[in-house]
C-alpha atoms as a PDB file:
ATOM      1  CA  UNK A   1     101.817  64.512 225.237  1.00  0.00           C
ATOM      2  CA  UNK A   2     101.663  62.550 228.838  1.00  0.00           C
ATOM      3  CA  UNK A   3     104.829  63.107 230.954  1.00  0.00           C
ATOM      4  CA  UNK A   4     107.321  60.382 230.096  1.00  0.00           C
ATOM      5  CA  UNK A   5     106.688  58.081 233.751  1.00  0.00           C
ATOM      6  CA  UNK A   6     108.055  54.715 232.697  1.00  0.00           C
ATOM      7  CA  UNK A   7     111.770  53.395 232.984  1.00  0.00           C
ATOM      8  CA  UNK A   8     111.998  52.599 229.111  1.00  0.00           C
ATOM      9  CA  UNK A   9     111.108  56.387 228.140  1.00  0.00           C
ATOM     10  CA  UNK A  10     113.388  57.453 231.211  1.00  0.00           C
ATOM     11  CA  UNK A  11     116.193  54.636 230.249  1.00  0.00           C
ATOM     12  CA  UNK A  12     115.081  55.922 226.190  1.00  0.00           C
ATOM     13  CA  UNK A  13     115.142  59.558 227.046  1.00  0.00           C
ATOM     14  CA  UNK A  14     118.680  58.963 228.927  1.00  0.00           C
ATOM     15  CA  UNK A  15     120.286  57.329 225.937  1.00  0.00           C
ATOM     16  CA  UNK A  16     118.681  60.327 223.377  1.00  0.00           C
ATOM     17  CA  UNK A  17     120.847  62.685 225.490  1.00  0.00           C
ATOM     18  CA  UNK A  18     124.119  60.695 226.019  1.00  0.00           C
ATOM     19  CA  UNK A  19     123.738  60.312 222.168  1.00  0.00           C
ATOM     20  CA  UNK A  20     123.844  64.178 221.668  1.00  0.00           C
ATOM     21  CA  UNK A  21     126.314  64.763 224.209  1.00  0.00           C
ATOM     22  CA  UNK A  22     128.988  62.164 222.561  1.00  0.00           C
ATOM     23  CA  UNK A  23     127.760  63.534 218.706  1.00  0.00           C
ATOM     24  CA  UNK A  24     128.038  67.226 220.059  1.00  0.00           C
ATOM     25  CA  UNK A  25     131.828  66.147 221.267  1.00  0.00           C
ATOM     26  CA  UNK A  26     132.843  64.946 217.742  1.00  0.00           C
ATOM     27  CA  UNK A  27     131.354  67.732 215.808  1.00  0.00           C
ATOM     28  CA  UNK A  28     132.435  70.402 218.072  1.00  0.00           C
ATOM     29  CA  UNK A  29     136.304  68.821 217.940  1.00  0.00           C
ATOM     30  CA  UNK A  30     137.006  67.667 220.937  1.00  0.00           C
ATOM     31  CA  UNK A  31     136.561  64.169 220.364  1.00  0.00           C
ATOM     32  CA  UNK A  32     139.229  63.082 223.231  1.00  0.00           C
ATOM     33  CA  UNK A  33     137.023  63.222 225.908  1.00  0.00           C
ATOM     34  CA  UNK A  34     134.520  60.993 223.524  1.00  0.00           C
ATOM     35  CA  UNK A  35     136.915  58.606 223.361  1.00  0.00           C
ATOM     36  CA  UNK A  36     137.313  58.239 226.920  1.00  0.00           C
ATOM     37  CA  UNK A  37     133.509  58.197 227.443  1.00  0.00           C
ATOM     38  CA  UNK A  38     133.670  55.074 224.847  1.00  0.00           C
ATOM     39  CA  UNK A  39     135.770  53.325 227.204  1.00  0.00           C
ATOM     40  CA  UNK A  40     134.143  53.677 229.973  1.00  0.00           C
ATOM     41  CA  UNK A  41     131.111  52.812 228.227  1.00  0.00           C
ATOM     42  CA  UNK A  42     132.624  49.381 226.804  1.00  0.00           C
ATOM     43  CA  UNK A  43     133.473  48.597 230.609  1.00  0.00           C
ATOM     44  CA  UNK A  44     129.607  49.013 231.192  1.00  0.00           C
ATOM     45  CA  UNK A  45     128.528  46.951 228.320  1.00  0.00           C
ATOM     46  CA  UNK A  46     130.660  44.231 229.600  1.00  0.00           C
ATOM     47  CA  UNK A  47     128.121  44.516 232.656  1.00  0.00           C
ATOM     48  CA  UNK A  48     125.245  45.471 231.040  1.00  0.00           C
ATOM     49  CA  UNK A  49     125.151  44.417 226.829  1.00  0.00           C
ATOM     50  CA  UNK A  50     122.489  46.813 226.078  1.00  0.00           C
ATOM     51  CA  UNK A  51     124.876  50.189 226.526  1.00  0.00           C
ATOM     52  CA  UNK A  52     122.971  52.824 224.499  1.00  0.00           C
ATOM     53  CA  UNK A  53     125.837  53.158 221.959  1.00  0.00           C
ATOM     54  CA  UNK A  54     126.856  50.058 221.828  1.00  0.00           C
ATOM     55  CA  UNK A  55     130.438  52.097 222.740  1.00  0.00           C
ATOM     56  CA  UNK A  56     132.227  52.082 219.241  1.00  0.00           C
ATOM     57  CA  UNK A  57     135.598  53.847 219.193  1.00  0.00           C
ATOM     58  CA  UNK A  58     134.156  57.025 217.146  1.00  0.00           C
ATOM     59  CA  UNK A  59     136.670  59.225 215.335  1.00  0.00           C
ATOM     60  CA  UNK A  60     136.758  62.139 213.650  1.00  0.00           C
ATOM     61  CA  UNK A  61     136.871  61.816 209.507  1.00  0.00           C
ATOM     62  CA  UNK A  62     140.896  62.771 210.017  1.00  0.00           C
ATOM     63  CA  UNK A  63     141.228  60.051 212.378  1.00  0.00           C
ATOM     64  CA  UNK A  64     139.376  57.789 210.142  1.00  0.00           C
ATOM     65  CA  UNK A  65     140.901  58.838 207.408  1.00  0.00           C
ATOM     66  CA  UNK A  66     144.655  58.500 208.913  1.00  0.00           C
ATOM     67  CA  UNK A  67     143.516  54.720 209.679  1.00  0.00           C
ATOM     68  CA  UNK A  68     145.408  52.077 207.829  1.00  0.00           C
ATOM     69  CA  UNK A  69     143.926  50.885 204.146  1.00  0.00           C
ATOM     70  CA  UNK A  70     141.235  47.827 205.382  1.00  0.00           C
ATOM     71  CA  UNK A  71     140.728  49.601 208.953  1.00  0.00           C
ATOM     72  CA  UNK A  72     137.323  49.156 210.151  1.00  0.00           C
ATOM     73  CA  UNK A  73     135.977  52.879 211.707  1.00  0.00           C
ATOM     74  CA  UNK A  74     132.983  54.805 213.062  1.00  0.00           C
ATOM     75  CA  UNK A  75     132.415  58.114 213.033  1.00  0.00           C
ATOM     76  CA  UNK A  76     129.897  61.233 213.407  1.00  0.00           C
ATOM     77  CA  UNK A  77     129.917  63.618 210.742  1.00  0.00           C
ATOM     78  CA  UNK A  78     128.308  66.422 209.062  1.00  0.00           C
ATOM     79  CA  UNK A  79     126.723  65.728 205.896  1.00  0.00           C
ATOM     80  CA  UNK A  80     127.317  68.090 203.079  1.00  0.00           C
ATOM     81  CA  UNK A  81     125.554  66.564 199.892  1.00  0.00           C
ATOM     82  CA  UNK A  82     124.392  62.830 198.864  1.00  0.00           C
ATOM     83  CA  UNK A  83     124.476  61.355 195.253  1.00  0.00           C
ATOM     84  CA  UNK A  84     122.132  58.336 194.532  1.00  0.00           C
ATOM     85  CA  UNK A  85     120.536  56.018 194.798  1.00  0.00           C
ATOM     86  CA  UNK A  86     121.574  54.677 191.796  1.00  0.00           C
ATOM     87  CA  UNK A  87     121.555  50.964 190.394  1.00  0.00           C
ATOM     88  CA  UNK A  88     125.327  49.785 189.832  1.00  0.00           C
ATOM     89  CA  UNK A  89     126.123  47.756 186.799  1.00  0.00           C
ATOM     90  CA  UNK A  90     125.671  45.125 189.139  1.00  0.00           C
ATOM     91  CA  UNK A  91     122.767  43.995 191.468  1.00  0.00           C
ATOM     92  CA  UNK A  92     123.254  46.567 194.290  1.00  0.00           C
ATOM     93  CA  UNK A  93     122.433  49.908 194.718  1.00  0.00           C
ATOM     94  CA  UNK A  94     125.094  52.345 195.119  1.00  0.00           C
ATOM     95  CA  UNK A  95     124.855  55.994 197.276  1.00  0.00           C
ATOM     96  CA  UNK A  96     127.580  58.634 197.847  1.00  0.00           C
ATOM     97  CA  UNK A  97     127.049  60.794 201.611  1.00  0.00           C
ATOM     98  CA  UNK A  98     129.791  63.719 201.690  1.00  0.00           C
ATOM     99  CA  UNK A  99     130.528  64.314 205.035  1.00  0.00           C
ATOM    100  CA  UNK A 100     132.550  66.637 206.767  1.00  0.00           C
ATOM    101  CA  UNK A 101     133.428  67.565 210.682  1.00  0.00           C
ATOM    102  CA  UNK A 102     135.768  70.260 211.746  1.00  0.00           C
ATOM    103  CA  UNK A 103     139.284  67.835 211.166  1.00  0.00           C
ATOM    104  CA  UNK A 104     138.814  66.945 207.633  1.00  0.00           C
ATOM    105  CA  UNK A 105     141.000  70.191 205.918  1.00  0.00           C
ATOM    106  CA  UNK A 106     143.589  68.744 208.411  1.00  0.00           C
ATOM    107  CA  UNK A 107     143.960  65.639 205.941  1.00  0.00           C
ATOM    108  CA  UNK A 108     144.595  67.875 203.663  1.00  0.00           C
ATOM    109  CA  UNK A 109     144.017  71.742 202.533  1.00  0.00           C
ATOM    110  CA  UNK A 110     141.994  70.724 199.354  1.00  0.00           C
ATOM    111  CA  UNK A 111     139.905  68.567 201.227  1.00  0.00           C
ATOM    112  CA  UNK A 112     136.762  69.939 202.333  1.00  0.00           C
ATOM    113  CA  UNK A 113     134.945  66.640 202.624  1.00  0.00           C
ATOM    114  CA  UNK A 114     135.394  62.655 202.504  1.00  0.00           C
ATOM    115  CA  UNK A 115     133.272  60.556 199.913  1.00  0.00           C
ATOM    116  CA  UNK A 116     131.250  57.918 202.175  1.00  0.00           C
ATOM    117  CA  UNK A 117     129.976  54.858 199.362  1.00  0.00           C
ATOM    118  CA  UNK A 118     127.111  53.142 200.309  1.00  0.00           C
ATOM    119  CA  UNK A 119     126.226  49.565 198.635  1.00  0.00           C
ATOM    120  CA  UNK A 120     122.984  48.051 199.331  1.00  0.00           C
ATOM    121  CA  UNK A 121     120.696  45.077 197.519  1.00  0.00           C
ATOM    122  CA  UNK A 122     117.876  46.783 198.325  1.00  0.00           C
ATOM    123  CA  UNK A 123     117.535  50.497 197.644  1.00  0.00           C
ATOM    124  CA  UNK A 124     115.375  50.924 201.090  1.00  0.00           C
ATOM    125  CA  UNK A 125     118.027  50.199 203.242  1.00  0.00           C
ATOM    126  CA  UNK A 126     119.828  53.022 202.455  1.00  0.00           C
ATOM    127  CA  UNK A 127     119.587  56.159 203.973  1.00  0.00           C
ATOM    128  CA  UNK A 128     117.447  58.558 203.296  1.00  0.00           C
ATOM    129  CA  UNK A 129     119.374  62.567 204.062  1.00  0.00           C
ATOM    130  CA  UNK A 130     116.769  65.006 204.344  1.00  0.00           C
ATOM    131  CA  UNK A 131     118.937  67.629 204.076  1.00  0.00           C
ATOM    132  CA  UNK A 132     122.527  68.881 203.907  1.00  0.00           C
ATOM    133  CA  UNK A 133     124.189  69.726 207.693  1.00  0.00           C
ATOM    134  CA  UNK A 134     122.001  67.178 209.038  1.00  0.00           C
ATOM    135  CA  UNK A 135     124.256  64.363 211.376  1.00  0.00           C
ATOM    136  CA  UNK A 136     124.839  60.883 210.380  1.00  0.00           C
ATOM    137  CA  UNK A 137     126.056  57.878 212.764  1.00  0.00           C
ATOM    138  CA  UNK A 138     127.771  55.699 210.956  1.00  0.00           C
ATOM    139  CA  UNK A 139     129.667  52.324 212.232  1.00  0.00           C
ATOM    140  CA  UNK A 140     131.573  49.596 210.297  1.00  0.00           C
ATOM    141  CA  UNK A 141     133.193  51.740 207.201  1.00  0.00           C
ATOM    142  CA  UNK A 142     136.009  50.385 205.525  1.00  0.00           C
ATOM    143  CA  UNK A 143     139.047  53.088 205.023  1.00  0.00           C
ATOM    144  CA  UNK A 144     140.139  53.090 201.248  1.00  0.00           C
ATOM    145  CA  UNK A 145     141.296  55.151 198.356  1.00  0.00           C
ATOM    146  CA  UNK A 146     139.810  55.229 194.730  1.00  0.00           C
ATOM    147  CA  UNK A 147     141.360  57.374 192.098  1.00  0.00           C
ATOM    148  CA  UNK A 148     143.868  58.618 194.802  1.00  0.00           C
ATOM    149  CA  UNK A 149     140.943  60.882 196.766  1.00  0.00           C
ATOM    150  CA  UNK A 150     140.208  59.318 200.088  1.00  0.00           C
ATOM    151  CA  UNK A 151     136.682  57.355 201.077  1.00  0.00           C
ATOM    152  CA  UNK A 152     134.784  55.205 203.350  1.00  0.00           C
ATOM    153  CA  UNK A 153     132.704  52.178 201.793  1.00  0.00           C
ATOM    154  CA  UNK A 154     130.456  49.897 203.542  1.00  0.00           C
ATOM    155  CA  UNK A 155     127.813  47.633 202.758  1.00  0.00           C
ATOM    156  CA  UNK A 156     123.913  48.417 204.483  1.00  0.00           C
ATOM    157  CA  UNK A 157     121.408  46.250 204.658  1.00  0.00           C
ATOM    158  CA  UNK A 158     120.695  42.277 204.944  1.00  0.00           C
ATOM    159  CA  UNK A 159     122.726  40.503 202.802  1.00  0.00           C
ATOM    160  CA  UNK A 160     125.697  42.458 203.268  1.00  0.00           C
ATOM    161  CA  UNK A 161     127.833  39.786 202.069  1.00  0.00           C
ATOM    162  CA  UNK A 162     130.976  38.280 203.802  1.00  0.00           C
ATOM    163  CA  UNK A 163     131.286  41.553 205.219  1.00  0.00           C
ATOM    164  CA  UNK A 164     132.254  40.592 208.625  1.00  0.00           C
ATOM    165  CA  UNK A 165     130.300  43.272 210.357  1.00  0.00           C
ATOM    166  CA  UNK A 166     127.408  45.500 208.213  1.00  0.00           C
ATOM    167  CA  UNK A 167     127.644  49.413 208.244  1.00  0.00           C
ATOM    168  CA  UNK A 168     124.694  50.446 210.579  1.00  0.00           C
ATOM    169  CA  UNK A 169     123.701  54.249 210.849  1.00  0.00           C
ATOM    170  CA  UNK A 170     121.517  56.948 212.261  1.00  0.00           C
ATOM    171  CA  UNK A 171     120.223  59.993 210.850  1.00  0.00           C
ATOM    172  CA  UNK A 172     119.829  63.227 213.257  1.00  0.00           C
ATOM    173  CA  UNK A 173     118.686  66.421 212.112  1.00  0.00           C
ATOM    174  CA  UNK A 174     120.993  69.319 211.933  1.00  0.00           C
ATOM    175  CA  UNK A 175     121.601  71.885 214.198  1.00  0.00           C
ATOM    176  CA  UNK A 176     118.196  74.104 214.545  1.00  0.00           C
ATOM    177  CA  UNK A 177     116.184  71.642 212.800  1.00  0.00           C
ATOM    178  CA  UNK A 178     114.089  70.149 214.049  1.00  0.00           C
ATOM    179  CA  UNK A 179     114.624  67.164 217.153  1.00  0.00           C
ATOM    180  CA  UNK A 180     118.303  66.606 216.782  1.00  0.00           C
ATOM    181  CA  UNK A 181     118.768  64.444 219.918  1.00  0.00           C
ATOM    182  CA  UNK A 182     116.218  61.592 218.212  1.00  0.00           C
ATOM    183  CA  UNK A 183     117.211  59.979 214.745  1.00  0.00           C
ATOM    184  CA  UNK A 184     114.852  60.281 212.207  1.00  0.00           C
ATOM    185  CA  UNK A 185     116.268  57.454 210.104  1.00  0.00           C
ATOM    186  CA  UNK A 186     118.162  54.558 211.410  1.00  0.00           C
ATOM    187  CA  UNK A 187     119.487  51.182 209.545  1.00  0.00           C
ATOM    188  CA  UNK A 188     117.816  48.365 210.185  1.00  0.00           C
ATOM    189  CA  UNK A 189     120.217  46.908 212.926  1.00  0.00           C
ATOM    190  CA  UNK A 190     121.307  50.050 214.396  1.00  0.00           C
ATOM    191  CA  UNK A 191     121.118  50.510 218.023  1.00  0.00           C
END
């Protein structure tokens, strides 16, 4: 391939790696000095609104988790199996990602990973896990409980609804497979 030369595949190349340094962060635990790197990063998009990660507060699933019922949260995670897509008894499309990072036992001992539920109207919007341990992205999940186990819903796609602000997400591959600093799936609005 020719030697990326121009400032978008520099500025493109720049963004692949800060993305992979701030997903390595979460995954690996030590998602404090993420945090601080989001801060700094929402001072620069003040400057500059095209910040590579658009600087959402990422947590870990615990931290999400822990969030009050209603909370909006973003998060990296692991994920560990998907269910779906399946049509719901209404007009969407409904998906379940099980995701995991190293803080989820901390919510609790049985837990060894959090439910995310997906709604879409159309079943392309939703993503599409190649395989389980691969990384997902995901921004704008709603903290909730069903059948007292914990989970994260959000609605993907156009037409979300009155949902204030759609879930948007990436797709990376896992850890030895394959490119894991570009997504191979993103939502249609994600950055």
């Amino acid at each position: 391939p020719p030697p990326l030369s121009s400032s978008s595949n520099t500025k493109e190349r720049d963004e692949g790696a800060k993305e992979a340094r701030v997903r390595g962060r979460i995954l690996n635990g030590s998602n404090t000095s993420c945090l601080r790197e989001g801060a700094r990063g929402r001072n620069q998009r003040q400057k500059n609104t095209k910040s590579p990660l658009h600087m959402n507060r990422y947590l870990s699933v615990h931290d999400a988790y822990r969030k009050e019922f209603g909370s909006d949260v973003s998060l990296y995670a692991v994920v560990m199996e998907t269910e779906g897509p399946r049509s719901t008894s209404g007009s969407d499309y409904h998906m379940v990602v099980k995701i995991a990072d190293p803080s989820v036992g901390s919510i609790d001992a049985s837990y060894t990973y959090i439910n995310v539920n997906l709604f879409s109207k159309r079943k392309e919007h939703l993503p599409e896990i190649r395989r389980p341990g691969d990384v997902v992205r995901i921004t704008h999940l709603k903290v909730g409980k069903w059948q007292g186990n914990p989970q994260l819903t959000a609605k993907v796609g156009k037409g979300a609804g009155d949902v204030t602000e759609r879930c948007q997400f990436l797709v990376f591959d896992g850890p030895g497979q394959g490119s894991s600093d570009v997504a191979y799936q993103r939502s249609t609005a994600a950055g």
